[in-house]
C-alpha atoms as a PDB file:
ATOM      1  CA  UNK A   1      27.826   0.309   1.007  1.00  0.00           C
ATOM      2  CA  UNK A   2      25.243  -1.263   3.759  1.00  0.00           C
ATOM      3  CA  UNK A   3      21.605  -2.062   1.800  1.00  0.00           C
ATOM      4  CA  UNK A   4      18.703   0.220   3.798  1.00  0.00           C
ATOM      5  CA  UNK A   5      15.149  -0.688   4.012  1.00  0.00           C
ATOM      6  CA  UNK A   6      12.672   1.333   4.830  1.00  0.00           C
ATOM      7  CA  UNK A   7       9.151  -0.285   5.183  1.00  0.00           C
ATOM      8  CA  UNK A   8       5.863   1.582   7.049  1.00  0.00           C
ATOM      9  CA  UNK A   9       2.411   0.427   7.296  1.00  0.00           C
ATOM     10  CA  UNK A  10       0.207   3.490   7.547  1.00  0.00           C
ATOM     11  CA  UNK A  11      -3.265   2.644   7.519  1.00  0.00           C
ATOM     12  CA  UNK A  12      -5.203   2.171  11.106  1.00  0.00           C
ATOM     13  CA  UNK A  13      -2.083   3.921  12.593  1.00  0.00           C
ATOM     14  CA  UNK A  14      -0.858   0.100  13.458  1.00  0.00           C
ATOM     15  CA  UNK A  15       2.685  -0.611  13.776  1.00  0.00           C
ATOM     16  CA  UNK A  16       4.544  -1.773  10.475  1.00  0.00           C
ATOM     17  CA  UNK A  17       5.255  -5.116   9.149  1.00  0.00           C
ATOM     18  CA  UNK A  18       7.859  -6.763   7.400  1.00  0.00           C
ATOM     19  CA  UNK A  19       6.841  -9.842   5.585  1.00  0.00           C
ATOM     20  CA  UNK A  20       5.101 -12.203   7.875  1.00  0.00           C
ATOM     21  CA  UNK A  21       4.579 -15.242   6.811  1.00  0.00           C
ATOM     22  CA  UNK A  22       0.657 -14.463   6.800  1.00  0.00           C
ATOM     23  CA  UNK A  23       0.983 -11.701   4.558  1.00  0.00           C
ATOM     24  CA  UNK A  24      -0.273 -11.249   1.241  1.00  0.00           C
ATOM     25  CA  UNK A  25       1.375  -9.619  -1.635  1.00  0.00           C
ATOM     26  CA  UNK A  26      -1.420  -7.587  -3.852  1.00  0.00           C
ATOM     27  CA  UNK A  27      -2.479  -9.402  -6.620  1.00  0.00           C
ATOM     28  CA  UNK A  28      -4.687  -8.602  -9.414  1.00  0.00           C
ATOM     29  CA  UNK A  29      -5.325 -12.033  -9.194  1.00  0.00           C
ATOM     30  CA  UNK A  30      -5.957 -12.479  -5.557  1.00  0.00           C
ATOM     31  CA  UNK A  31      -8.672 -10.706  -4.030  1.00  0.00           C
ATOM     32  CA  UNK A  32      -9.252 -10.240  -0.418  1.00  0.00           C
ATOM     33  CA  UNK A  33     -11.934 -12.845   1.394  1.00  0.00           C
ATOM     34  CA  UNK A  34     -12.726 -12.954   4.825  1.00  0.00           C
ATOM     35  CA  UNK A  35     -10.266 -15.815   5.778  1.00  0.00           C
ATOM     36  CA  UNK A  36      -7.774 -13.549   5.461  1.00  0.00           C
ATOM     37  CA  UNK A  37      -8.592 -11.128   7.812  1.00  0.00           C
ATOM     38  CA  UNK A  38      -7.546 -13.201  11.492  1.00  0.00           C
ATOM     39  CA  UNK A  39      -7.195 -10.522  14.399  1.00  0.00           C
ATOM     40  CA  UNK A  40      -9.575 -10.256  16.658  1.00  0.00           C
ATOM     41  CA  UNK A  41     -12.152  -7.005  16.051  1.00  0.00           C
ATOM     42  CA  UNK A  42     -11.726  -4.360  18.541  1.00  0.00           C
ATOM     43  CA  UNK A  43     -14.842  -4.111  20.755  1.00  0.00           C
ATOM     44  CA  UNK A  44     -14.504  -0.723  21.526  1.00  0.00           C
ATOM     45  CA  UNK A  45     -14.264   0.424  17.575  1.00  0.00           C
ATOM     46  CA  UNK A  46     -17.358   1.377  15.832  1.00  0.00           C
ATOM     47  CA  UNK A  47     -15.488   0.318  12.605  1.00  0.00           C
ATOM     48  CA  UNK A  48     -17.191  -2.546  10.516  1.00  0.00           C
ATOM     49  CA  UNK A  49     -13.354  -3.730   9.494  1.00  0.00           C
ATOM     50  CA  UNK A  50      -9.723  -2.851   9.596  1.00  0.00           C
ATOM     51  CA  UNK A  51      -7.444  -3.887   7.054  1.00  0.00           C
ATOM     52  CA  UNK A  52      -3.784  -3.040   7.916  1.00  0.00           C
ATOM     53  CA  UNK A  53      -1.685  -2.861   4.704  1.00  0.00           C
ATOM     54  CA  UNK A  54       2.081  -1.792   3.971  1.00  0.00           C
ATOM     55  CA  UNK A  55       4.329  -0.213   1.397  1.00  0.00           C
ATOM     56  CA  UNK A  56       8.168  -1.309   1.901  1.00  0.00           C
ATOM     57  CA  UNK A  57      11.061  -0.635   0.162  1.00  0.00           C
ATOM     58  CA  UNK A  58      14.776  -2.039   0.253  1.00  0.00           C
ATOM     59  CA  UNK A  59      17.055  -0.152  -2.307  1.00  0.00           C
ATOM     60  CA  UNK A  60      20.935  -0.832  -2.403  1.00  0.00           C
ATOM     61  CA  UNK A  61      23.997   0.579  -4.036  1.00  0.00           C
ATOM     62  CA  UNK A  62      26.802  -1.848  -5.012  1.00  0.00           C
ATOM     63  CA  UNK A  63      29.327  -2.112  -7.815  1.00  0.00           C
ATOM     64  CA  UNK A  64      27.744   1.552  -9.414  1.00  0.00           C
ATOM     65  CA  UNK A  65      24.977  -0.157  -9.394  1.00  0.00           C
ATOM     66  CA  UNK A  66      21.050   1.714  -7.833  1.00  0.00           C
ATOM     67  CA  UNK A  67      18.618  -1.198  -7.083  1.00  0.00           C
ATOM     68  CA  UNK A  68      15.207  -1.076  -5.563  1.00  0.00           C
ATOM     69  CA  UNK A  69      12.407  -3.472  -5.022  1.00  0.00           C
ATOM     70  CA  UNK A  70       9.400  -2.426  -3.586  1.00  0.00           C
ATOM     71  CA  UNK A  71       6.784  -4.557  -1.936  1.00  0.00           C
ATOM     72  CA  UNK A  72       2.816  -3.867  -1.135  1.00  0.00           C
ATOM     73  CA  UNK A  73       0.979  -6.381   1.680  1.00  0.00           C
ATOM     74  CA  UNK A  74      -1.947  -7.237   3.567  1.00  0.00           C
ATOM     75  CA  UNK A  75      -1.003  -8.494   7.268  1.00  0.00           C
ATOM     76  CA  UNK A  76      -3.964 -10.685   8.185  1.00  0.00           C
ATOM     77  CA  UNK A  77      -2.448 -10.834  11.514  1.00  0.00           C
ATOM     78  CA  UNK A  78      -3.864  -6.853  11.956  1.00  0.00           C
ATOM     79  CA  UNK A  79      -6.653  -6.977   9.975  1.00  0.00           C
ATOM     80  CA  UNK A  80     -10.517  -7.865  10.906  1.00  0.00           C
ATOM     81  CA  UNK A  81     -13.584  -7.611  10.249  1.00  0.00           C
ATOM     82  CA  UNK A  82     -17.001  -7.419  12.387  1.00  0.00           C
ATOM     83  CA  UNK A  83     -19.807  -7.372   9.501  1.00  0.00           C
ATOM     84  CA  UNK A  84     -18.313  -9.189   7.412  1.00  0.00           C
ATOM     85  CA  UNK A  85     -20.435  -8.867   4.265  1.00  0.00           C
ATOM     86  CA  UNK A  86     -19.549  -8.941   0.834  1.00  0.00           C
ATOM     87  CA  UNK A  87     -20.295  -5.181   0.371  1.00  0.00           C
ATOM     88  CA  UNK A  88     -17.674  -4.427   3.458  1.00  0.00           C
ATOM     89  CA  UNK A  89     -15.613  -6.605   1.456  1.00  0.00           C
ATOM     90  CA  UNK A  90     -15.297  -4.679  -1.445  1.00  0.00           C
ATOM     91  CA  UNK A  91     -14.793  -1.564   0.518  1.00  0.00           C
ATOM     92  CA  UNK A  92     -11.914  -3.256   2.282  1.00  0.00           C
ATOM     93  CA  UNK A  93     -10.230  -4.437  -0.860  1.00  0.00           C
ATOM     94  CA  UNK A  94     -10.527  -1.156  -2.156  1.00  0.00           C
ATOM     95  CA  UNK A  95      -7.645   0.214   0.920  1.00  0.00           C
ATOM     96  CA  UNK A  96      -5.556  -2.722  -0.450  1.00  0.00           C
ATOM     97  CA  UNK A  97      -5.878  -1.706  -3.937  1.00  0.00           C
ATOM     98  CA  UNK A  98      -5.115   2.196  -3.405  1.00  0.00           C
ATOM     99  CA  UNK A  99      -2.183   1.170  -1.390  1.00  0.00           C
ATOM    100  CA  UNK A 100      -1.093  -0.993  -4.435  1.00  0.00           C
ATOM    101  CA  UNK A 101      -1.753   2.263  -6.594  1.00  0.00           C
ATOM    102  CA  UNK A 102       0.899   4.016  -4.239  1.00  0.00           C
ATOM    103  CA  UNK A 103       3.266   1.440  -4.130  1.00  0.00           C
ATOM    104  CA  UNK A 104       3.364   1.902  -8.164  1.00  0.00           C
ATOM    105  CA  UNK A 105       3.592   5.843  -7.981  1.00  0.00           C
ATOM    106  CA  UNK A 106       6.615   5.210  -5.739  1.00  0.00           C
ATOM    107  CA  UNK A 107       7.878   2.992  -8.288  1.00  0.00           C
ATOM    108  CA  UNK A 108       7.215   5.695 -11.149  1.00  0.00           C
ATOM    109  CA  UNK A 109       9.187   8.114  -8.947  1.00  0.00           C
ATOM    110  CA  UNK A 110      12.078   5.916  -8.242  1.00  0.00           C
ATOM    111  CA  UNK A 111      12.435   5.137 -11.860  1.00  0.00           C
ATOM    112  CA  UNK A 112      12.781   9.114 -12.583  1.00  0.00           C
ATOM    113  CA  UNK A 113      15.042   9.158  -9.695  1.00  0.00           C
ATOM    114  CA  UNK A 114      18.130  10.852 -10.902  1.00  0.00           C
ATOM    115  CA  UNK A 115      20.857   9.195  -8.441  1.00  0.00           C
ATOM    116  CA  UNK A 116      22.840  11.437  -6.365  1.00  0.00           C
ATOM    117  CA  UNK A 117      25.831   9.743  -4.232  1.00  0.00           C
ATOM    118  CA  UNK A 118      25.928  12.222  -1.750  1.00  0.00           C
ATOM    119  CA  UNK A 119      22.736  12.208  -0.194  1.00  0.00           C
ATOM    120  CA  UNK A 120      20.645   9.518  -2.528  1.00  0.00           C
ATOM    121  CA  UNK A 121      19.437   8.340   1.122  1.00  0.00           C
ATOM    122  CA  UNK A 122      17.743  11.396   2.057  1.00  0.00           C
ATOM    123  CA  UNK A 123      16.237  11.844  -1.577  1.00  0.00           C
ATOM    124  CA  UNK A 124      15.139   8.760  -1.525  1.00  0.00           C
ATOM    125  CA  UNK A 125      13.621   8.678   2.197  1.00  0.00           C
ATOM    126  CA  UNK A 126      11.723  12.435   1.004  1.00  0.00           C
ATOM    127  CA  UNK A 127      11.006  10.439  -2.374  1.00  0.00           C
ATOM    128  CA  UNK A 128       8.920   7.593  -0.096  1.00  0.00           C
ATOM    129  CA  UNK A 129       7.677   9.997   2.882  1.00  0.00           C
ATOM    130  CA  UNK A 130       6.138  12.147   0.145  1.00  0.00           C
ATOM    131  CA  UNK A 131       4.084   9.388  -1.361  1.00  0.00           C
ATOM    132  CA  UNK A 132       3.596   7.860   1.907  1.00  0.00           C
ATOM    133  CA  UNK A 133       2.114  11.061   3.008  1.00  0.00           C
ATOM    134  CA  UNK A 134      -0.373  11.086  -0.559  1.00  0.00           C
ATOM    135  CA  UNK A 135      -1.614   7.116  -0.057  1.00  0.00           C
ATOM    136  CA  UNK A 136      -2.679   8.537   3.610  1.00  0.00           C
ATOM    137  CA  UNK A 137      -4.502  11.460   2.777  1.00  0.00           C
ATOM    138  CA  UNK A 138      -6.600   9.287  -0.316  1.00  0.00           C
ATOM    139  CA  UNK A 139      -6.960   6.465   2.036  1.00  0.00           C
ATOM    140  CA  UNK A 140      -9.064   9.243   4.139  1.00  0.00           C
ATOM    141  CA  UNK A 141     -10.905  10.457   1.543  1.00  0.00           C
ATOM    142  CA  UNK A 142     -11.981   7.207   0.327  1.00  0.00           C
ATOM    143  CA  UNK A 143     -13.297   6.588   3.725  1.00  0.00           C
ATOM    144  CA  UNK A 144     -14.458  10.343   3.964  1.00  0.00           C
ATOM    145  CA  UNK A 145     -16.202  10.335   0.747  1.00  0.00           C
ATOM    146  CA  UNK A 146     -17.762   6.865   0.722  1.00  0.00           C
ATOM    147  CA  UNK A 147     -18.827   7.689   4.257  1.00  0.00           C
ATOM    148  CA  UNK A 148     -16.599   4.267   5.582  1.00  0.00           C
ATOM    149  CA  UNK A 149     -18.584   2.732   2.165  1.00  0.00           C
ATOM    150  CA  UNK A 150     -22.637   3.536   3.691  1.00  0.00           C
ATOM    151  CA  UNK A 151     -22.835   5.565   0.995  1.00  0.00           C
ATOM    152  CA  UNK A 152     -23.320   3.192  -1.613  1.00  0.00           C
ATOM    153  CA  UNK A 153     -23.285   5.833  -4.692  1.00  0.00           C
ATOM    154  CA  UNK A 154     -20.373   6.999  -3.508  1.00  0.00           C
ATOM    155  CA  UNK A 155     -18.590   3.480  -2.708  1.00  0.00           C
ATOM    156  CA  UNK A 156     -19.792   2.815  -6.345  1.00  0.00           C
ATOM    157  CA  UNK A 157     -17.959   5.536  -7.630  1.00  0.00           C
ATOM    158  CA  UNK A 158     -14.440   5.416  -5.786  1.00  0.00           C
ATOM    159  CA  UNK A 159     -14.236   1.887  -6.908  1.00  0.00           C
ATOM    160  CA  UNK A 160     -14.698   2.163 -10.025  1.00  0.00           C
ATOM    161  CA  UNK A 161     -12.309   5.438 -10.084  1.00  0.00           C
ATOM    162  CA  UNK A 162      -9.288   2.724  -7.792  1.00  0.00           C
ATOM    163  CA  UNK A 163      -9.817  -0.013 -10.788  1.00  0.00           C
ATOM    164  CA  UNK A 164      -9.247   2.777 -13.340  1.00  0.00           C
ATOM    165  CA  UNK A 165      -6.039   4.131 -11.509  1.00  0.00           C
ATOM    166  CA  UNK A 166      -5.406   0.665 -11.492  1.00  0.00           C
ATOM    167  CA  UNK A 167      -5.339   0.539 -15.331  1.00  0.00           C
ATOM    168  CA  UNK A 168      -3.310   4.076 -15.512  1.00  0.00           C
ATOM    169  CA  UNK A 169      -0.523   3.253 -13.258  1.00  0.00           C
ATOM    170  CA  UNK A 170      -0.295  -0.631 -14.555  1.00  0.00           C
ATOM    171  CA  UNK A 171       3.508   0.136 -16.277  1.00  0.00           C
ATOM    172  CA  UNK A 172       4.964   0.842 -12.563  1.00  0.00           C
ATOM    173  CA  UNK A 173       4.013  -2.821 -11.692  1.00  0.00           C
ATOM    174  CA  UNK A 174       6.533  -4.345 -11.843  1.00  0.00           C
ATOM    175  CA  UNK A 175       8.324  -2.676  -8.739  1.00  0.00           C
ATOM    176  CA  UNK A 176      12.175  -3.615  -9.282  1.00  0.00           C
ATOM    177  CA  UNK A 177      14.551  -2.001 -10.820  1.00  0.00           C
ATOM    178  CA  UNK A 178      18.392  -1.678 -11.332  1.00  0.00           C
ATOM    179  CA  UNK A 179      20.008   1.576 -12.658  1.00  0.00           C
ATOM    180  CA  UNK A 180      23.579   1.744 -13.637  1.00  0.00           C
ATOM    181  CA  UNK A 181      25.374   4.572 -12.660  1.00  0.00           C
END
């Protein structure tokens, strides 16, 4: 069977990405800085920062054999910033780190996946929409909430509840998998 790959970036309604070579995997390790972020700001946006991340996925079937690997970036090539502070910063990382959280809860439901040969790509393709669909609606209200992070009680709050779902979804890290059939 041909290996499909399905990869989206939908934050900032930008097109998607596919691993540039200026892209950054998420890392708990590596944290965002304002290097990273090398398009030019938009002069007609209000915004104080963009930052353009992705969720792909490339799952084959071989041998009775399910595979999957899963991948969540930063293109610095679509991402800038205006006011580049360190409180913007924070705000910023906080999109990568809820698209991370995603990228996990895609890997949770892959893993529960029960494989069906006759229409495993549609499942599958529902499976991703569906959480694509989720990350989108929490990336809004992150920005709704935190009032695009000017509301510093509320910025306050959301990260500290992203590092805690952080913690939660930490056993769907590790976003590869193969499944015998």
């Amino acid at each position: 069977m041909k290996p499909v790959t399905i990869i989206a970036a939908l934050l900032c309604a930008l097109p998607f990405f596919a691993g540039a070579q200026d892209d950054i995997e998420w890392s708990a390790s590596k944290r965002l800085s304002w290097d990273d972020y090398l398009a030019k700001p938009s002069a007609s946006s209000e915004a104080a920062a963009i930052t353009s991340t992705a969720i792909g996925i490339e799952y084959h079937v071989r041998n009775n054999t399910f595979s999957y690997s899963i991948t969540c970036r930063f293109s610095k090539t679509r991402s800038w910033g205006k006011n580049k502070t360190e409180y913007i910063l924070l705000h910023e990382q906080g999109h990568f780190d809820i698209t991370e959280i995603y990228a996990r809860k895609l890997a949770k439901q892959l893993s529960e996946y029960k494989f069906n040969p006759s229409n495993y790509q549609t499942e599958v393709t529902a499976i991703y929409k569906r959480i694509m669909d989720e990350k989108e609606e929490y990336q809004e209200k992150y920005d709704r909430e935190t009032d695009f992070s000017r509301n510093k009680d509320k910025q306050s709050e959301w990260l500290e509840t992203i590092r805690q779902e952080l913690d939660d979804t930490a056993d769907f890290s590790n976003y590869q998998s193969t499944v015998n059939l």
